[in-house]
Every structure is written in C-alpha cells, then in structure tokens.
PDB file of N, CA and C in Angstrom:
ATOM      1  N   UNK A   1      -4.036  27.497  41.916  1.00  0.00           N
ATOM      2  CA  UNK A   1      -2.799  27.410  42.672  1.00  0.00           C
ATOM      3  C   UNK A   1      -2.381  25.942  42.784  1.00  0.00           C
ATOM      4  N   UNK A   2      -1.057  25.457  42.531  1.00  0.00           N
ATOM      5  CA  UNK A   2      -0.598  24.227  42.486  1.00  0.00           C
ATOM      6  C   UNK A   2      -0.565  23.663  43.796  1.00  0.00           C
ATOM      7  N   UNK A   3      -0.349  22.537  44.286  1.00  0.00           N
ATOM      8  CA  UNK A   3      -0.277  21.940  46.021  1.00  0.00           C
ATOM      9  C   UNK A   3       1.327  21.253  46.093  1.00  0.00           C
ATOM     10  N   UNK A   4       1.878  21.519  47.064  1.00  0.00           N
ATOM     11  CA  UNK A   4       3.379  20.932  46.764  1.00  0.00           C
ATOM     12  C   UNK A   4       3.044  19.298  47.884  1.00  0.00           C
ATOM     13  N   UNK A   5       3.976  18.161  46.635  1.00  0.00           N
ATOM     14  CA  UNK A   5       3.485  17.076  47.141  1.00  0.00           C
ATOM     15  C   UNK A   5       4.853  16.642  47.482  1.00  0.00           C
ATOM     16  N   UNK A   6       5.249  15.459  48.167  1.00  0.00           N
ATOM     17  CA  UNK A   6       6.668  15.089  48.481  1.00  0.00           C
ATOM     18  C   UNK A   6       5.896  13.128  47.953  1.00  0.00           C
ATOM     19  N   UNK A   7       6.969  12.706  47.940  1.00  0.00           N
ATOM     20  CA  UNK A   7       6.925  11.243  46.733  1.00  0.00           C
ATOM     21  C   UNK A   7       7.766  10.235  47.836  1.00  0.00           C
ATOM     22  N   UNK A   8       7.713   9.166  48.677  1.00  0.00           N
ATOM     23  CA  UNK A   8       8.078   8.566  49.162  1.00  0.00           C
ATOM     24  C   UNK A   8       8.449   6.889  49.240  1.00  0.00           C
ATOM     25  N   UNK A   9       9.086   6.403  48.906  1.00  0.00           N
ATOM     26  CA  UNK A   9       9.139   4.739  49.025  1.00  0.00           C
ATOM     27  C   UNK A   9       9.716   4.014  49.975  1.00  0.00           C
ATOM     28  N   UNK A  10       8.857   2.915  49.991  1.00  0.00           N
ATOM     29  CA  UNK A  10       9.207   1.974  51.160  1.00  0.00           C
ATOM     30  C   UNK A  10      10.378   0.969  50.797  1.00  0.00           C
ATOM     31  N   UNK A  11      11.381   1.016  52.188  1.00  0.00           N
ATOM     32  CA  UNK A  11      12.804   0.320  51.858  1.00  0.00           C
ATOM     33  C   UNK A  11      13.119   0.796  53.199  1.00  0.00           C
ATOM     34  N   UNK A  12      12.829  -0.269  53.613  1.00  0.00           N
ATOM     35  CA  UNK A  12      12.579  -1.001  55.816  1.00  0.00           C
ATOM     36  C   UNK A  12      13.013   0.588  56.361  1.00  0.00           C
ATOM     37  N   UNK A  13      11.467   1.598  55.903  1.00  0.00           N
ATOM     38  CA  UNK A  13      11.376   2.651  56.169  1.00  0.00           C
ATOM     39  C   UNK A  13      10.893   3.748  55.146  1.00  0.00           C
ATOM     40  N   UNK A  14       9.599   4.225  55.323  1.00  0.00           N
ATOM     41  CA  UNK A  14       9.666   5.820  53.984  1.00  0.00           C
ATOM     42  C   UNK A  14      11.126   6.355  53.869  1.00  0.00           C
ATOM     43  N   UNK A  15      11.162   6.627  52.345  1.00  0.00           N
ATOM     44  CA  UNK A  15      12.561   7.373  51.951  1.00  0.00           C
ATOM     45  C   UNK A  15      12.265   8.249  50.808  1.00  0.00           C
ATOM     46  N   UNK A  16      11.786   9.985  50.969  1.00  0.00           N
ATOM     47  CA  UNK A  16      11.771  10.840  50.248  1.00  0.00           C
ATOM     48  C   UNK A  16      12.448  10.676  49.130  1.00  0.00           C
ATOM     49  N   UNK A  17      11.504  10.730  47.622  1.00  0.00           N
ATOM     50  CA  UNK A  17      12.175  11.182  46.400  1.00  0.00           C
ATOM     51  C   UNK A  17      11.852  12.623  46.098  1.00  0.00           C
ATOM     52  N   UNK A  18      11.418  13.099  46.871  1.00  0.00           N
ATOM     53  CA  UNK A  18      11.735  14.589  46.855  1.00  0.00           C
ATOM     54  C   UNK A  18      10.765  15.284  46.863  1.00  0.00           C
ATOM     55  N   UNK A  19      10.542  16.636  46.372  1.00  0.00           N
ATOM     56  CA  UNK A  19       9.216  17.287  46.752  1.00  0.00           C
ATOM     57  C   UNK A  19       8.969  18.235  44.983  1.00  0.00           C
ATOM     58  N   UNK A  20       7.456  18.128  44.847  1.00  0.00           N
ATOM     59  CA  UNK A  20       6.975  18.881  43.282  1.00  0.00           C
ATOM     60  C   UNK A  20       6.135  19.396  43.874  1.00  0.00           C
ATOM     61  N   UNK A  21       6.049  20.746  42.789  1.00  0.00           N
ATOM     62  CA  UNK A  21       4.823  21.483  43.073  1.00  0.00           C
ATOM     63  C   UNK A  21       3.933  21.298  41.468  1.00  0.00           C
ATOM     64  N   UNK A  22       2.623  20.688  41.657  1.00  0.00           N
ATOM     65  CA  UNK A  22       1.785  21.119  40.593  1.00  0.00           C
ATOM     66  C   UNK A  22       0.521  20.309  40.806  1.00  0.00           C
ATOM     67  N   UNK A  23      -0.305  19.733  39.777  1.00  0.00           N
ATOM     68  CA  UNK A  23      -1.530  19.645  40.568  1.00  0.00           C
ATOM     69  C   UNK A  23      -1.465  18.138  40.477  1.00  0.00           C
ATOM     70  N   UNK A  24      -3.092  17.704  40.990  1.00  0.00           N
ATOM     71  CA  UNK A  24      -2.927  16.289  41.605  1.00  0.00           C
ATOM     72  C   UNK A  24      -2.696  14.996  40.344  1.00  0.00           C
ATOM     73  N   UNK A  25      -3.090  16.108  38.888  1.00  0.00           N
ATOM     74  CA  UNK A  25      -3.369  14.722  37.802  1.00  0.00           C
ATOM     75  C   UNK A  25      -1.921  14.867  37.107  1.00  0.00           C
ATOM     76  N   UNK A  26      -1.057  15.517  37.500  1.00  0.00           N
ATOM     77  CA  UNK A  26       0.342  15.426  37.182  1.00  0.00           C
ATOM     78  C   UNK A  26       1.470  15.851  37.714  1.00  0.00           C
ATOM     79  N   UNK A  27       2.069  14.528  38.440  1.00  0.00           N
ATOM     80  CA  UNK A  27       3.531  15.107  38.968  1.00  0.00           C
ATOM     81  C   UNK A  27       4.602  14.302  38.609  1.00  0.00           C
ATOM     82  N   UNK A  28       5.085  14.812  37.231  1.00  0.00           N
ATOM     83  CA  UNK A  28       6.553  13.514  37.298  1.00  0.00           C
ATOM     84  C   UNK A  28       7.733  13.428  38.173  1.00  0.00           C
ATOM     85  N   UNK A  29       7.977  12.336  38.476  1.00  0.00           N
ATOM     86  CA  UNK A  29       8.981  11.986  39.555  1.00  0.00           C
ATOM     87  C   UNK A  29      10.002  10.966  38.862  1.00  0.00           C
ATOM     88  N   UNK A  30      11.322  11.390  39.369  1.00  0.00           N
ATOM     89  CA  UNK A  30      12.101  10.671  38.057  1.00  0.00           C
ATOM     90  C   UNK A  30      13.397   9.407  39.333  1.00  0.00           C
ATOM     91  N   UNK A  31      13.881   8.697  38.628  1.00  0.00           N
ATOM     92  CA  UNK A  31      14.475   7.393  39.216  1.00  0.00           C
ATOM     93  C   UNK A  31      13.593   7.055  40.356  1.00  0.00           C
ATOM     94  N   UNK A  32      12.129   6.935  40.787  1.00  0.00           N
ATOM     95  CA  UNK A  32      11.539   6.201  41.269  1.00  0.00           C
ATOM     96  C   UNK A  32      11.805   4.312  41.211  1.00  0.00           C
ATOM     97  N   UNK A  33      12.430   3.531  42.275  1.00  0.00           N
ATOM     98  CA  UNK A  33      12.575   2.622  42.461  1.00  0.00           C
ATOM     99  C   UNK A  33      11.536   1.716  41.863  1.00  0.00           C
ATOM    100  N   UNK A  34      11.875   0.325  41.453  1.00  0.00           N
ATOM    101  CA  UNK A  34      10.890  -0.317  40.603  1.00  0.00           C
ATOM    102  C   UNK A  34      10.094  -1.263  41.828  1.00  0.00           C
ATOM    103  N   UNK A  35       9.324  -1.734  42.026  1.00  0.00           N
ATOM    104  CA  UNK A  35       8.134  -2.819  42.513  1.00  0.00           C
ATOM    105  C   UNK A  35       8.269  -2.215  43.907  1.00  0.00           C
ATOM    106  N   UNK A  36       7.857  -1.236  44.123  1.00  0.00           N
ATOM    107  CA  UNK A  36       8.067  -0.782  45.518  1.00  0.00           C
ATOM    108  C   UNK A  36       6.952  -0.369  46.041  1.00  0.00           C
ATOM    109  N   UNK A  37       6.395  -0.478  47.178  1.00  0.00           N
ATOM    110  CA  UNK A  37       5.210   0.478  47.665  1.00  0.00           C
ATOM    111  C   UNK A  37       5.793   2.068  47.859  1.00  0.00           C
ATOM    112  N   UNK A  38       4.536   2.817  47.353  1.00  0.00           N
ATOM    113  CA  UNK A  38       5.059   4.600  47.069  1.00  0.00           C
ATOM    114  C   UNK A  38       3.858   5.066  47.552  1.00  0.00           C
ATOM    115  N   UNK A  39       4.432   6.509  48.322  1.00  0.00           N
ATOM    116  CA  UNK A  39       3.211   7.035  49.251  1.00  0.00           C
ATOM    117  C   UNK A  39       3.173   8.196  49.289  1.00  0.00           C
ATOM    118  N   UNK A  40       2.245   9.425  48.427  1.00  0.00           N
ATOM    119  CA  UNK A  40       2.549  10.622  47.962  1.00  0.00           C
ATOM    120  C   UNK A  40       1.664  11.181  49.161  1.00  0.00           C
ATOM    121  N   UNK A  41       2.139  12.225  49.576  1.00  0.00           N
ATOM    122  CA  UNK A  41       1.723  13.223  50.702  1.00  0.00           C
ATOM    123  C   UNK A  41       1.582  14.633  49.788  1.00  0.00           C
ATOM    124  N   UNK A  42       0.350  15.002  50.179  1.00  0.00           N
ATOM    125  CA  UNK A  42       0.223  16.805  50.286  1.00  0.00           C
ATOM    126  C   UNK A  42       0.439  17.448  51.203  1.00  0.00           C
ATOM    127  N   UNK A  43       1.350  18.270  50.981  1.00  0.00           N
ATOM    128  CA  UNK A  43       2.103  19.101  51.909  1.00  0.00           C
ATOM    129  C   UNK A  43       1.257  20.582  52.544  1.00  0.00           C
ATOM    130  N   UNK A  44       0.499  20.949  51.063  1.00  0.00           N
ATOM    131  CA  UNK A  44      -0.448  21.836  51.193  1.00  0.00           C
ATOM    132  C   UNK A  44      -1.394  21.814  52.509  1.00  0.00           C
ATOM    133  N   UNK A  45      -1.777  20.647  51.985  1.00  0.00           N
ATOM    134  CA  UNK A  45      -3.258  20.912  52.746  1.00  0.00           C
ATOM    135  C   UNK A  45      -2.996  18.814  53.876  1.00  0.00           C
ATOM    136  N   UNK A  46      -2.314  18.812  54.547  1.00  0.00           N
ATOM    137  CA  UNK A  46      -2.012  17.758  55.394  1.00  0.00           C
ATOM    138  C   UNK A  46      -3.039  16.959  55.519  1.00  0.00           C
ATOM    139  N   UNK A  47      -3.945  17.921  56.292  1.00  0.00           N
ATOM    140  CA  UNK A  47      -5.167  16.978  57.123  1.00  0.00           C
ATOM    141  C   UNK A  47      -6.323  17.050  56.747  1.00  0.00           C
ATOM    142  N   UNK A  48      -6.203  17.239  54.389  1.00  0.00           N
ATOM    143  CA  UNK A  48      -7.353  16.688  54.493  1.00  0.00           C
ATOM    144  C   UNK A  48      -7.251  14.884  53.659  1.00  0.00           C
ATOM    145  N   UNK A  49      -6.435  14.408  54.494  1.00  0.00           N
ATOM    146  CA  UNK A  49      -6.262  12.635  54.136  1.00  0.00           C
ATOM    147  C   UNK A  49      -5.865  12.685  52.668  1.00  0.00           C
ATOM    148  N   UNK A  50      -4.935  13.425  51.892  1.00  0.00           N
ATOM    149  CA  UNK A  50      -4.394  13.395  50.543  1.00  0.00           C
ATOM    150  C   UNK A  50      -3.628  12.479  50.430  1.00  0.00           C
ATOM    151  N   UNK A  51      -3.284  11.369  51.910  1.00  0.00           N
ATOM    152  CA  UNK A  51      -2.037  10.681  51.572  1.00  0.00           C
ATOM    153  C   UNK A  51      -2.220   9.424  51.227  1.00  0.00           C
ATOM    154  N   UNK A  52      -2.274   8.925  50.050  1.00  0.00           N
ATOM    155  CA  UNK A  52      -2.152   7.117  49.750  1.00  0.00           C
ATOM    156  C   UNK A  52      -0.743   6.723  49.645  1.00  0.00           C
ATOM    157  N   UNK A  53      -1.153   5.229  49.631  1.00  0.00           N
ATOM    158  CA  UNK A  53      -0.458   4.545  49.344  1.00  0.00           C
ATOM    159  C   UNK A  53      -0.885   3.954  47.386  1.00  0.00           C
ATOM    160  N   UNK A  54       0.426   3.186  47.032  1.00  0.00           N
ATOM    161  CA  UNK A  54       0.222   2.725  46.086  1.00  0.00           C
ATOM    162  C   UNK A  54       1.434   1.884  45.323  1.00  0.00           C
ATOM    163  N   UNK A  55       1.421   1.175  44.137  1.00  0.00           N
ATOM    164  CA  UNK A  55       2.701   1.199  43.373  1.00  0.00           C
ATOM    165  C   UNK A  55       2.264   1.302  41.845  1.00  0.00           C
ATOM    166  N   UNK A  56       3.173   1.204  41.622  1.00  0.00           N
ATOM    167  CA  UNK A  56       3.136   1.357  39.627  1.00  0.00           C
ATOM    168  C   UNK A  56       3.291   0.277  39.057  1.00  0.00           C
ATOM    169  N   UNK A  57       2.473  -0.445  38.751  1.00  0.00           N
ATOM    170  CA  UNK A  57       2.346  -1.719  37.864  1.00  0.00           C
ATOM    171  C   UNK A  57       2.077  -1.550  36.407  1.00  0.00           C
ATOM    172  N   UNK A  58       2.728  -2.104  35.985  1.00  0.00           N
ATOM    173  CA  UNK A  58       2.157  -2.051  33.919  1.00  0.00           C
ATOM    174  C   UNK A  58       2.132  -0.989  33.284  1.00  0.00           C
ATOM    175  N   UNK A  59       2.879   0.231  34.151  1.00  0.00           N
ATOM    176  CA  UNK A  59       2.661   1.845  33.473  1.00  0.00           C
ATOM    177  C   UNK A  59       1.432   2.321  34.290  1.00  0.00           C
ATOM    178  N   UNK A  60       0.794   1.744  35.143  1.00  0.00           N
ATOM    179  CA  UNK A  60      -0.250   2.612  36.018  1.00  0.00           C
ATOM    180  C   UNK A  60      -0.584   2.538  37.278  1.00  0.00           C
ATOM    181  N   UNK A  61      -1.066   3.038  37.893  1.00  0.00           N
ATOM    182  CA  UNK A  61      -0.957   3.778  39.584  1.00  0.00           C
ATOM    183  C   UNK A  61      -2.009   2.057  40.084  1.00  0.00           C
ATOM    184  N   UNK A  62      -1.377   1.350  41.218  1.00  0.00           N
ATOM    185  CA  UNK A  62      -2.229   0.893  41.666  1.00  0.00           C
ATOM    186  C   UNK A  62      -2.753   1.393  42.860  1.00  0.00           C
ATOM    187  N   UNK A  63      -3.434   2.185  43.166  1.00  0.00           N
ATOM    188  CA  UNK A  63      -4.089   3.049  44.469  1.00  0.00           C
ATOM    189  C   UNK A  63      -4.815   1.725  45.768  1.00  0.00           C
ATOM    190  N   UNK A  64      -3.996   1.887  46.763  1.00  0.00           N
ATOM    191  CA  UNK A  64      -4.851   0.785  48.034  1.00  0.00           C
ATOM    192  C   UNK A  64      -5.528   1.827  49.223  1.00  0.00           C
TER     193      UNK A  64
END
C-alpha cells in the first residue's frame, strides 16, 4: 500500500507543493523552487517522525 506524502518549502513560512501518493524511494514533484529548504511529511502514518528536512543540491537529496 502506497503512503500519501505532502512536499513543502520554506519562503518566510512552509508553503505546500502539494500532496503524492506512492512509496518512500519515489515521489516526483514538479516546479519545486530552486536552493530552498524542503520538508516532506507522511500523511499516512504522522507520528512515526517521517518528517525531514532537506534540499536538492547537484541532482541529490541533502537529508539534515
């Protein structure tokens, strides 16, 4: 069963790019803002801490 995730970026405040359903090693998300901190939430399952932070550098996820 897929987990529905919602895709968020920082801009003096989280601002939803919207919500996917599928699993954790692939969700494309499209006009994602460039050098931004991005913070994907599972919607599924909330409280078990699915939510990082991160940005996309060089074509890949920097996870903090």
């Amino acid at each position: 069963m897929n987990d529905s995730f919602e895709l968020f970026y920082w801009e003096n405040g989280w601002r939803s790019l919207g919500v996917k359903e599928g699993n954790r090693s692939s969700l494309p998300f499209h006009d994602v803002p460039n050098n931004t901190l991005l913070l994907l939430k599972n919607l599924r399952w909330p409280q078990d801490g699915a939510e990082r932070i991160f940005t996309y550098e060089d074509g890949k996820q920097k996870w903090y």
